[in-house]
PDB file of N, CA and C in Angstrom:
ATOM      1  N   UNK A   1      10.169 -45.697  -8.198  1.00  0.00           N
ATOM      2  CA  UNK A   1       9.038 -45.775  -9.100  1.00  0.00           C
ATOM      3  C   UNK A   1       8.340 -47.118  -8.931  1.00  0.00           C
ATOM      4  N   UNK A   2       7.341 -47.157  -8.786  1.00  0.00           N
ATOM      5  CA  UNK A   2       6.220 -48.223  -8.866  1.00  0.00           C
ATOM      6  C   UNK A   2       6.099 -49.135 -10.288  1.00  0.00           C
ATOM      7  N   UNK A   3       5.872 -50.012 -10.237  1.00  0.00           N
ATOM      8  CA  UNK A   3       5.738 -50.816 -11.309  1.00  0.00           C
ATOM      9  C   UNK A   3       4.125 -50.836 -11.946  1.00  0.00           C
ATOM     10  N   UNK A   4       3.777 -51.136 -12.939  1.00  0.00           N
ATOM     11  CA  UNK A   4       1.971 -50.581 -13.279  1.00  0.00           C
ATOM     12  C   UNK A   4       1.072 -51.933 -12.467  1.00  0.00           C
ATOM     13  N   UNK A   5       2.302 -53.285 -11.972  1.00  0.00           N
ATOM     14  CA  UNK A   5       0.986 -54.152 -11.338  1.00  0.00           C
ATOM     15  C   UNK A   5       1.111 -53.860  -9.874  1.00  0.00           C
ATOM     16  N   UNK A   6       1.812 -52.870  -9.342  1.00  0.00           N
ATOM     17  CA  UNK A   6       1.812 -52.561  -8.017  1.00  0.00           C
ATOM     18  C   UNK A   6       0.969 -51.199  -7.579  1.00  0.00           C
ATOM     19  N   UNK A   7       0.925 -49.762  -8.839  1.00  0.00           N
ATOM     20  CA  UNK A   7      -0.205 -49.336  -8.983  1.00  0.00           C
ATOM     21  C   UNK A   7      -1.561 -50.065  -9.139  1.00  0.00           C
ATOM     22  N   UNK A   8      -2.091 -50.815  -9.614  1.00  0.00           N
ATOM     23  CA  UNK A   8      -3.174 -51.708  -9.819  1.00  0.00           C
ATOM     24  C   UNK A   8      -3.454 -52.128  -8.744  1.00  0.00           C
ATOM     25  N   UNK A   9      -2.498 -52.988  -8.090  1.00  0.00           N
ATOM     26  CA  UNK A   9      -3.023 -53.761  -6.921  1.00  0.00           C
ATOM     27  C   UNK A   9      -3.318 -52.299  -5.817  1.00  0.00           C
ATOM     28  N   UNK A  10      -2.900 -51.461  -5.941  1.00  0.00           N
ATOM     29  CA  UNK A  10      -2.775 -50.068  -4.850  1.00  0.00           C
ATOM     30  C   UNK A  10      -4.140 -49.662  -5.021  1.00  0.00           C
ATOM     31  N   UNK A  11      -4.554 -49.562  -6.775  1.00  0.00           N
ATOM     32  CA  UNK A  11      -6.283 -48.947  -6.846  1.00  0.00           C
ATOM     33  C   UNK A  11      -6.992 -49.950  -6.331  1.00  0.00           C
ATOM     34  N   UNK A  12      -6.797 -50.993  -6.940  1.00  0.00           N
ATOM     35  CA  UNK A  12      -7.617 -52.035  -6.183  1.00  0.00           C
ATOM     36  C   UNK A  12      -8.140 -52.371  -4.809  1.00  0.00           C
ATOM     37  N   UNK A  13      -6.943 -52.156  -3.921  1.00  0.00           N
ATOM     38  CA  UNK A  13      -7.292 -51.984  -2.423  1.00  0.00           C
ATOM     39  C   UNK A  13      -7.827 -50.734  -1.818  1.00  0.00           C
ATOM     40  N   UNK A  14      -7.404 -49.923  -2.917  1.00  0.00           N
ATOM     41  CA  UNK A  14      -8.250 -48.498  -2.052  1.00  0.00           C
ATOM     42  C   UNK A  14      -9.638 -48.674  -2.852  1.00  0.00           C
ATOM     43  N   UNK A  15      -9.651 -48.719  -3.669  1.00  0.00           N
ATOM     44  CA  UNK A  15     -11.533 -49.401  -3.794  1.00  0.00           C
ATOM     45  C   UNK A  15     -12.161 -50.007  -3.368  1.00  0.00           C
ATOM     46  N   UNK A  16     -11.528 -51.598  -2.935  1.00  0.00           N
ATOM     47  CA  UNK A  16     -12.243 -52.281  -1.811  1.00  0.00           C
ATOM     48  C   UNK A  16     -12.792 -51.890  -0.855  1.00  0.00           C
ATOM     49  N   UNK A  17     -11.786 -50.879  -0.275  1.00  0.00           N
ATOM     50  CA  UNK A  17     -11.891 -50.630   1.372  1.00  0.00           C
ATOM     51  C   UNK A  17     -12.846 -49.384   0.876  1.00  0.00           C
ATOM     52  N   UNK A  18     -12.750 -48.399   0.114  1.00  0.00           N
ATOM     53  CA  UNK A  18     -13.951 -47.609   0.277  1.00  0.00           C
ATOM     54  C   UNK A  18     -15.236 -48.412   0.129  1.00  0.00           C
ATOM     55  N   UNK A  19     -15.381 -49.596  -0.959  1.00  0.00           N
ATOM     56  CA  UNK A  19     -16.706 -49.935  -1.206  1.00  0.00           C
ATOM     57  C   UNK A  19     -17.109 -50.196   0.160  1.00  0.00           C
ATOM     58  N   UNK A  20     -16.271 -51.097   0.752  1.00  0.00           N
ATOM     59  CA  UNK A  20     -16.301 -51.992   2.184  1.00  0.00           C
ATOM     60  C   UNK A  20     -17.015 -51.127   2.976  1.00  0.00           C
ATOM     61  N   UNK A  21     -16.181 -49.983   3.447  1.00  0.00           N
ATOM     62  CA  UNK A  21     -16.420 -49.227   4.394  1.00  0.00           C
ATOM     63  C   UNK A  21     -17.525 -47.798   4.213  1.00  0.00           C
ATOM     64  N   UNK A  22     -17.634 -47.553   2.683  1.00  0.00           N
ATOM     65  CA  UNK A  22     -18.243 -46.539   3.198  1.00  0.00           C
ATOM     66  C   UNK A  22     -19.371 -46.664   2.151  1.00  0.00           C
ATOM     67  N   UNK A  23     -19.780 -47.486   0.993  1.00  0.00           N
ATOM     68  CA  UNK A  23     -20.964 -47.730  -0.240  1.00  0.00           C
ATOM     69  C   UNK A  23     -21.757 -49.102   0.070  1.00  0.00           C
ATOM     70  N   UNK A  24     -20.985 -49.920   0.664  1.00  0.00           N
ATOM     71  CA  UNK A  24     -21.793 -51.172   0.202  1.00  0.00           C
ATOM     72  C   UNK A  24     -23.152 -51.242   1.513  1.00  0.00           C
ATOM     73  N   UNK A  25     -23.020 -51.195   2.334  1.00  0.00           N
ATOM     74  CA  UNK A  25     -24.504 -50.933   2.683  1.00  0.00           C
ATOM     75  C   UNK A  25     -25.222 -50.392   2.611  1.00  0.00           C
ATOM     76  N   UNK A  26     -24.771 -49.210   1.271  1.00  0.00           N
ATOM     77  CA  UNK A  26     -26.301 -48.691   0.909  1.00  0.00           C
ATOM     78  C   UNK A  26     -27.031 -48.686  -0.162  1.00  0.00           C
ATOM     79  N   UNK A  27     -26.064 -49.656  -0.552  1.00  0.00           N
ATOM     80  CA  UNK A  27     -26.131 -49.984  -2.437  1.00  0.00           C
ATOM     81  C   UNK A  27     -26.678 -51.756  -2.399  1.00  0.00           C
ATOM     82  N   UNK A  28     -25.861 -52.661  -1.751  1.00  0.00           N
ATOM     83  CA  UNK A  28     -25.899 -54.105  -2.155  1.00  0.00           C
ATOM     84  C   UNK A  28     -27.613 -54.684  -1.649  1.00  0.00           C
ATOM     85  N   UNK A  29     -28.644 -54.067  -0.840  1.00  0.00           N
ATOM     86  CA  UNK A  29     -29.917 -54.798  -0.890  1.00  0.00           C
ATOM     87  C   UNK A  29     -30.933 -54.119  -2.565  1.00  0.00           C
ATOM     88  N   UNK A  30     -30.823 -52.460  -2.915  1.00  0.00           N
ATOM     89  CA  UNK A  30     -30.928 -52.396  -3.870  1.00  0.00           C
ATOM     90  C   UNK A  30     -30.671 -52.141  -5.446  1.00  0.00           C
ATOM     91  N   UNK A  31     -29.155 -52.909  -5.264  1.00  0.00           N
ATOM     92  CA  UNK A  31     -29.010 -52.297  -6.706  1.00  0.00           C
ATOM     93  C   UNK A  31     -28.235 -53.900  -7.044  1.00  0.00           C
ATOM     94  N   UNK A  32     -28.398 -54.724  -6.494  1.00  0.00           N
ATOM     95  CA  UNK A  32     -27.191 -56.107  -7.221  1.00  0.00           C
ATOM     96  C   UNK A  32     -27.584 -56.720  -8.052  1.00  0.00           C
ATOM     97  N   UNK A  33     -26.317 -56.993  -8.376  1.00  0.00           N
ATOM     98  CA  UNK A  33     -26.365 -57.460  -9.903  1.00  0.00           C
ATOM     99  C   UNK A  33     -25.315 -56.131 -10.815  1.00  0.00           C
ATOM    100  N   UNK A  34     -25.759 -55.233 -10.210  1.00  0.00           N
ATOM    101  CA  UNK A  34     -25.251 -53.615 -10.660  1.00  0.00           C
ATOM    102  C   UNK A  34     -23.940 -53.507 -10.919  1.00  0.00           C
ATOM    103  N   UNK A  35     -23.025 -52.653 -11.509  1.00  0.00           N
ATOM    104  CA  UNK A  35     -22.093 -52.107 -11.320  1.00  0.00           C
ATOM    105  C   UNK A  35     -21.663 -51.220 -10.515  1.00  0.00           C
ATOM    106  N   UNK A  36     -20.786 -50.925  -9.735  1.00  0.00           N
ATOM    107  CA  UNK A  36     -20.456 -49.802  -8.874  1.00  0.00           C
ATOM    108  C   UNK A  36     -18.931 -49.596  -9.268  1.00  0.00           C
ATOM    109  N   UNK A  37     -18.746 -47.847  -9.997  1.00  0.00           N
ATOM    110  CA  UNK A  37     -17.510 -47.712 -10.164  1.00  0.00           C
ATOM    111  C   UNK A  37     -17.376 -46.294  -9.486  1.00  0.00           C
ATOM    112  N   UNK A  38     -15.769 -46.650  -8.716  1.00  0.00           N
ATOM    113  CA  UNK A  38     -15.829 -45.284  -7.480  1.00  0.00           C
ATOM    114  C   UNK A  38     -14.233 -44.909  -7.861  1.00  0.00           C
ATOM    115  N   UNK A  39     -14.158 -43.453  -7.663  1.00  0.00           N
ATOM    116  CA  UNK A  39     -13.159 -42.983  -7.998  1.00  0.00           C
ATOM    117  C   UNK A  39     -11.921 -43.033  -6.555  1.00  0.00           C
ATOM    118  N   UNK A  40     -11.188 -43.633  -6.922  1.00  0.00           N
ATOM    119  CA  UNK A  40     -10.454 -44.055  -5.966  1.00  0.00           C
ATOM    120  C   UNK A  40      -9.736 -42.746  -4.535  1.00  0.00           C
ATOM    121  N   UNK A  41      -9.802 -41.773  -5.532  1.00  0.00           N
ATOM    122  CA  UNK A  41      -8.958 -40.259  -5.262  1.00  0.00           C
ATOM    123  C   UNK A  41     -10.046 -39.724  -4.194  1.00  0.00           C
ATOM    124  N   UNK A  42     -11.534 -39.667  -4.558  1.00  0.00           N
ATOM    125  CA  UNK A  42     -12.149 -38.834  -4.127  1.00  0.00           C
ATOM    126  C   UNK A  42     -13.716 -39.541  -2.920  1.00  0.00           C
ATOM    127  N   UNK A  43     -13.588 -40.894  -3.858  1.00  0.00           N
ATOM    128  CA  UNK A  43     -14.757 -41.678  -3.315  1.00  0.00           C
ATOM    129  C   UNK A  43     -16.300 -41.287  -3.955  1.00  0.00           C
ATOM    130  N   UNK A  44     -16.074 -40.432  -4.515  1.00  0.00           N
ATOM    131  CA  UNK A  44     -17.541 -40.465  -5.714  1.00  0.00           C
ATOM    132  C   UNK A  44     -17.264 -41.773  -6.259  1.00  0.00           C
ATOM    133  N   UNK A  45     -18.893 -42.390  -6.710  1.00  0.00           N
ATOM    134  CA  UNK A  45     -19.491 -43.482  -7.374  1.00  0.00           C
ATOM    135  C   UNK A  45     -20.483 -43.256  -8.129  1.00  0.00           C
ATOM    136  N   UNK A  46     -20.715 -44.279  -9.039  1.00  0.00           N
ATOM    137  CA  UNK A  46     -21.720 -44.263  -9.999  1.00  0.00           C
ATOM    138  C   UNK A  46     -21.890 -45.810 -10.065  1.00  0.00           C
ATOM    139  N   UNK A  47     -23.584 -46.133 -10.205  1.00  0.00           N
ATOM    140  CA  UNK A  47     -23.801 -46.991 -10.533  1.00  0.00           C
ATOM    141  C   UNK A  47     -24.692 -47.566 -11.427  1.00  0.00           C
ATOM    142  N   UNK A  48     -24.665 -48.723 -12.243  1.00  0.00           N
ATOM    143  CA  UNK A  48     -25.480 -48.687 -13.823  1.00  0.00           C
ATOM    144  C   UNK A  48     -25.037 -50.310 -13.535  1.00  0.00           C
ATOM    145  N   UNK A  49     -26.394 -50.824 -14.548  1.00  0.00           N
ATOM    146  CA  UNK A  49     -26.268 -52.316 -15.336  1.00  0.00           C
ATOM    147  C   UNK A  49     -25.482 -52.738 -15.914  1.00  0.00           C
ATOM    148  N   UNK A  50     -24.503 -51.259 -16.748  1.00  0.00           N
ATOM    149  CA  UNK A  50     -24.060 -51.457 -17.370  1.00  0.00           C
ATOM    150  C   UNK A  50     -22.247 -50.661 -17.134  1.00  0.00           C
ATOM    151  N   UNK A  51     -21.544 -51.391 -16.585  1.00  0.00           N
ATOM    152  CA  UNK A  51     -20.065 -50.841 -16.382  1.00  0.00           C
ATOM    153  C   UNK A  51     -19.714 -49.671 -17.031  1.00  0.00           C
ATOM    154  N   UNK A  52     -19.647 -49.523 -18.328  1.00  0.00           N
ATOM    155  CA  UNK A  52     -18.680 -48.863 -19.507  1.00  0.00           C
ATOM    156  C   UNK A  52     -20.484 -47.258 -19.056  1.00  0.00           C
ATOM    157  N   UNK A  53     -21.430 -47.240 -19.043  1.00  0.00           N
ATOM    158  CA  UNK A  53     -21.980 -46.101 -18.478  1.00  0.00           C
ATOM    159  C   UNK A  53     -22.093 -45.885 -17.395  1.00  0.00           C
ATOM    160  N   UNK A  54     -22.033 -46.663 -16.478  1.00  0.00           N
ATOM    161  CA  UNK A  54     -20.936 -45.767 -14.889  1.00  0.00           C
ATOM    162  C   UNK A  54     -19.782 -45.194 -14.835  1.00  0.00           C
ATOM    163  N   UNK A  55     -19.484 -46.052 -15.640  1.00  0.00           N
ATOM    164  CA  UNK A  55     -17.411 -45.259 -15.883  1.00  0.00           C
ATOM    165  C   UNK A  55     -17.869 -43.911 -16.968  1.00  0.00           C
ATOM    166  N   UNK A  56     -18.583 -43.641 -17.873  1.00  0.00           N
ATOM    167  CA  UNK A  56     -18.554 -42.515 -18.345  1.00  0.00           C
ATOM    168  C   UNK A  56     -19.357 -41.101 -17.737  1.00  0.00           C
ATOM    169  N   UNK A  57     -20.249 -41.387 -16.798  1.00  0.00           N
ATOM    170  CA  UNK A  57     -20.733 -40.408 -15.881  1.00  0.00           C
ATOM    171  C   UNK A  57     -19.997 -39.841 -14.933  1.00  0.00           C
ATOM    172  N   UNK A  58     -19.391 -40.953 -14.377  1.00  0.00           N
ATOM    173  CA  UNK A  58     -18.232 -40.612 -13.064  1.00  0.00           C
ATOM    174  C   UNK A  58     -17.328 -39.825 -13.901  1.00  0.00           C
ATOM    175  N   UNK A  59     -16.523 -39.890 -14.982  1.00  0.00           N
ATOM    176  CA  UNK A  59     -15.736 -39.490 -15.771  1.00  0.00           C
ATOM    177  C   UNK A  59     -16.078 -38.416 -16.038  1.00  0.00           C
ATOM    178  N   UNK A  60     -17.442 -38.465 -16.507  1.00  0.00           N
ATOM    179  CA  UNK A  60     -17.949 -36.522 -16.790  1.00  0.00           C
ATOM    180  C   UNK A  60     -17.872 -35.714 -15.605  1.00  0.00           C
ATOM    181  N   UNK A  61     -17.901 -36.211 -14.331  1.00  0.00           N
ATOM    182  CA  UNK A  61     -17.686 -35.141 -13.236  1.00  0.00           C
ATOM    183  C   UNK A  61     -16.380 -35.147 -12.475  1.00  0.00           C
ATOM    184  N   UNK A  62     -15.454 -35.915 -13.166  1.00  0.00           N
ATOM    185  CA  UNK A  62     -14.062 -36.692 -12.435  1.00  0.00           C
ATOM    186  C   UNK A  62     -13.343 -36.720 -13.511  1.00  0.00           C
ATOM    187  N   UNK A  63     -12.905 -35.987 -14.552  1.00  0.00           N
ATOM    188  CA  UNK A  63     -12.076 -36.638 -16.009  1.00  0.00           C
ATOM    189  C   UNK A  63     -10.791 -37.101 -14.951  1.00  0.00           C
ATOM    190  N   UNK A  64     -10.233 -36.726 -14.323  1.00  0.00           N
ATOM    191  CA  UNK A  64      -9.097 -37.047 -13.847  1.00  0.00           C
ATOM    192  C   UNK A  64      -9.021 -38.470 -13.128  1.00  0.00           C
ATOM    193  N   UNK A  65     -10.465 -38.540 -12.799  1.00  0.00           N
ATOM    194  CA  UNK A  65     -10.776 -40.028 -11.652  1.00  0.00           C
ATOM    195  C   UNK A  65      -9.516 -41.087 -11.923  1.00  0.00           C
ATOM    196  N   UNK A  66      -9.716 -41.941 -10.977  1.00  0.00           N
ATOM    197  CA  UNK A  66      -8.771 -43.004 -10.800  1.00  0.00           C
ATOM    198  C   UNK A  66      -9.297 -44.205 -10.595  1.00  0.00           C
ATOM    199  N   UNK A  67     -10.586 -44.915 -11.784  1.00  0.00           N
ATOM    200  CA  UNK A  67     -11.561 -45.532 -11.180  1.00  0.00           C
ATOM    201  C   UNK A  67     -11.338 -47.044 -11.258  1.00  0.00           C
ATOM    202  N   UNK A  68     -12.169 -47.366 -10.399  1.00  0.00           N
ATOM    203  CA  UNK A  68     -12.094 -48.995  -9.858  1.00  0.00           C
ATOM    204  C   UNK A  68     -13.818 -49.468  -9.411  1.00  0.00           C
ATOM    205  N   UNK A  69     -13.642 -50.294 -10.280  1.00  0.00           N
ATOM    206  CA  UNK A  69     -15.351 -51.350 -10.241  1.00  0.00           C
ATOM    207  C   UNK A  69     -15.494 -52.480  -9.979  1.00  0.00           C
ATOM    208  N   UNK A  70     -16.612 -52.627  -9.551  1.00  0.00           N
ATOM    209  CA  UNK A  70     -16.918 -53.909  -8.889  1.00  0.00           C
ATOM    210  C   UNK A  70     -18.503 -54.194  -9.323  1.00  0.00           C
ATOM    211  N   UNK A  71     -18.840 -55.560  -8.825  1.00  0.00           N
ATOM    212  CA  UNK A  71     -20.244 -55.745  -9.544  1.00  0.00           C
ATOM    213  C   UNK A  71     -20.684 -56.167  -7.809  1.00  0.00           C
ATOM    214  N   UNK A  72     -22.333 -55.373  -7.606  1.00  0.00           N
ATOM    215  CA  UNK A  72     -22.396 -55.307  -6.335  1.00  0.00           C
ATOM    216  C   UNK A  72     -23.135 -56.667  -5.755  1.00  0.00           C
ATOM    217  N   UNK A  73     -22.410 -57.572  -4.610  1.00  0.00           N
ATOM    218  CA  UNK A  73     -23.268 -58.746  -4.086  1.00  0.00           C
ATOM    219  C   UNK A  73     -22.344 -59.820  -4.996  1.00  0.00           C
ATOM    220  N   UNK A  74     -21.395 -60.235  -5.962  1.00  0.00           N
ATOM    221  CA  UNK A  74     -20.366 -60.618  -6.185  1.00  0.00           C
ATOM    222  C   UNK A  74     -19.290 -61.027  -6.358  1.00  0.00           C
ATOM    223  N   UNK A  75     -18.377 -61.679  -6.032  1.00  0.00           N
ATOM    224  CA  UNK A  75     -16.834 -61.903  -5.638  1.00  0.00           C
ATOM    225  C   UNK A  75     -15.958 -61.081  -6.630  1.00  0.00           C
ATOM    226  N   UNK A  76     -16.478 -61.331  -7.867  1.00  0.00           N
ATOM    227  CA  UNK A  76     -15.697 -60.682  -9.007  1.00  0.00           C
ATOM    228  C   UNK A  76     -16.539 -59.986 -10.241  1.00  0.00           C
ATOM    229  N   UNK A  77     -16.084 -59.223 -10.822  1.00  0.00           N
ATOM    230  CA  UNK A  77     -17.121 -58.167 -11.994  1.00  0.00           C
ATOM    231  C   UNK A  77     -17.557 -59.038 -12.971  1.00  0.00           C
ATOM    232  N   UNK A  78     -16.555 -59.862 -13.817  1.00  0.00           N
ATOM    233  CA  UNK A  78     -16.803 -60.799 -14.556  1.00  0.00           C
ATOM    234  C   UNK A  78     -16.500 -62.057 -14.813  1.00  0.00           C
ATOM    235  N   UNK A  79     -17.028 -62.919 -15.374  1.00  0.00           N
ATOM    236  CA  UNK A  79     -16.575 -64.353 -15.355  1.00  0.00           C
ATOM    237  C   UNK A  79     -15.280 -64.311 -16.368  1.00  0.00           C
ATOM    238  N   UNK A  80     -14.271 -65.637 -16.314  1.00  0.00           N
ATOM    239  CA  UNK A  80     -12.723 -65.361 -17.105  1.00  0.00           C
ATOM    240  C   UNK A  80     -13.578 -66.913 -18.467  1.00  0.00           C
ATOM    241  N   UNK A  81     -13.975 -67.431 -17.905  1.00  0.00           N
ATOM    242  CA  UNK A  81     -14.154 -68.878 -17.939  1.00  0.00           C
ATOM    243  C   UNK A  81     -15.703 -69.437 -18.361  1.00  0.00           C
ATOM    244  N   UNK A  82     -15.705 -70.580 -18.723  1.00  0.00           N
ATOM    245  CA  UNK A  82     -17.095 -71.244 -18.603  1.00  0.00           C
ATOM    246  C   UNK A  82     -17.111 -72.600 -18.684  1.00  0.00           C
ATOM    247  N   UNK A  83     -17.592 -73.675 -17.909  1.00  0.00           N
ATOM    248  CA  UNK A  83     -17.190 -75.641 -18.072  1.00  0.00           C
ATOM    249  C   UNK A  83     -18.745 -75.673 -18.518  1.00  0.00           C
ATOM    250  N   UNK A  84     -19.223 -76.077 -19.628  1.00  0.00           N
ATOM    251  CA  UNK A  84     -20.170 -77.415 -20.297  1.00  0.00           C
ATOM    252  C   UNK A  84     -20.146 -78.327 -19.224  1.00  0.00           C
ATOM    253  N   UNK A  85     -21.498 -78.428 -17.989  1.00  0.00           N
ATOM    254  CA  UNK A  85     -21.917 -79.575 -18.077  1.00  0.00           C
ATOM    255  C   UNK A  85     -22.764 -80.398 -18.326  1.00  0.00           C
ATOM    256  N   UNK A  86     -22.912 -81.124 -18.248  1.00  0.00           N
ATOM    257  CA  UNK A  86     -23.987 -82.474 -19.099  1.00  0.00           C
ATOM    258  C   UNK A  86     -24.502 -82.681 -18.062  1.00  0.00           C
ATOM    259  N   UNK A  87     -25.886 -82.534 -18.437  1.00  0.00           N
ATOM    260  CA  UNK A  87     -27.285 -83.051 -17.269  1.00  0.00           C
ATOM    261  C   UNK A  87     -26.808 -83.900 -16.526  1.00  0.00           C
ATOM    262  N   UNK A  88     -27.363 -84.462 -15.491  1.00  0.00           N
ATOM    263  CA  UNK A  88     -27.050 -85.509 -14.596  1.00  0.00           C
ATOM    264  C   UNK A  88     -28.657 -86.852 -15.375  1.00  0.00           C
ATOM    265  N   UNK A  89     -27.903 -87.900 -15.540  1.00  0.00           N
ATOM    266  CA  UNK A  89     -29.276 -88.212 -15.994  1.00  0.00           C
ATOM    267  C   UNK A  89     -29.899 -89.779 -14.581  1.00  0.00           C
ATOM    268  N   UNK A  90     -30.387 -88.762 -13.694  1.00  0.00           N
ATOM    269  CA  UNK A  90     -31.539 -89.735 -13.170  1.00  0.00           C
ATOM    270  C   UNK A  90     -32.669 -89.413 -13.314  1.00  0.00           C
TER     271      UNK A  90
END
């Protein structure tokens, strides 16, 4: 049996590699900034401004999906963090 952060890391890489290989060049010149959430099982996607309504469209044609998102043109979906800095004053 798998542990739930070794499933995770498993969706995770099979999402990458589909975005990689078979969505992101036809999505990242017009849609970034976007969300892209793809069902890991099947490779259907949906994409929206807004995460939580990509995940519920894909879901209406996928209840079973296995989904994994990304924000397109990005390193990561969301920020964890934020540093205050103070103007530079010259």
């Amino acid at each position: 049996m798998t542990s739930d952060a070794e499933s995770a890391n498993e969706i995770a890489a099979r999402g990458e590699t589909i975005y990689r290989e078979q969505i992101k060049d036809l999505v990242e010149d017009t849609h970034h900034g976007k969300f892209v959430i793809i069902d890991v099982e099947t490779g259907d996607y949906e994409i929206d401004k807004r995460d939580a309504l990509a995940s519920k469209r894909l879901l209406e044609r996928r209840p079973e999906g296995v989904l994994y998102g990304i924000r397109i043109g990005f390193r990561a979906a969301y920020r964890m963090g934020w540093k205050y800095r103070l103007p530079d004053n010259d």
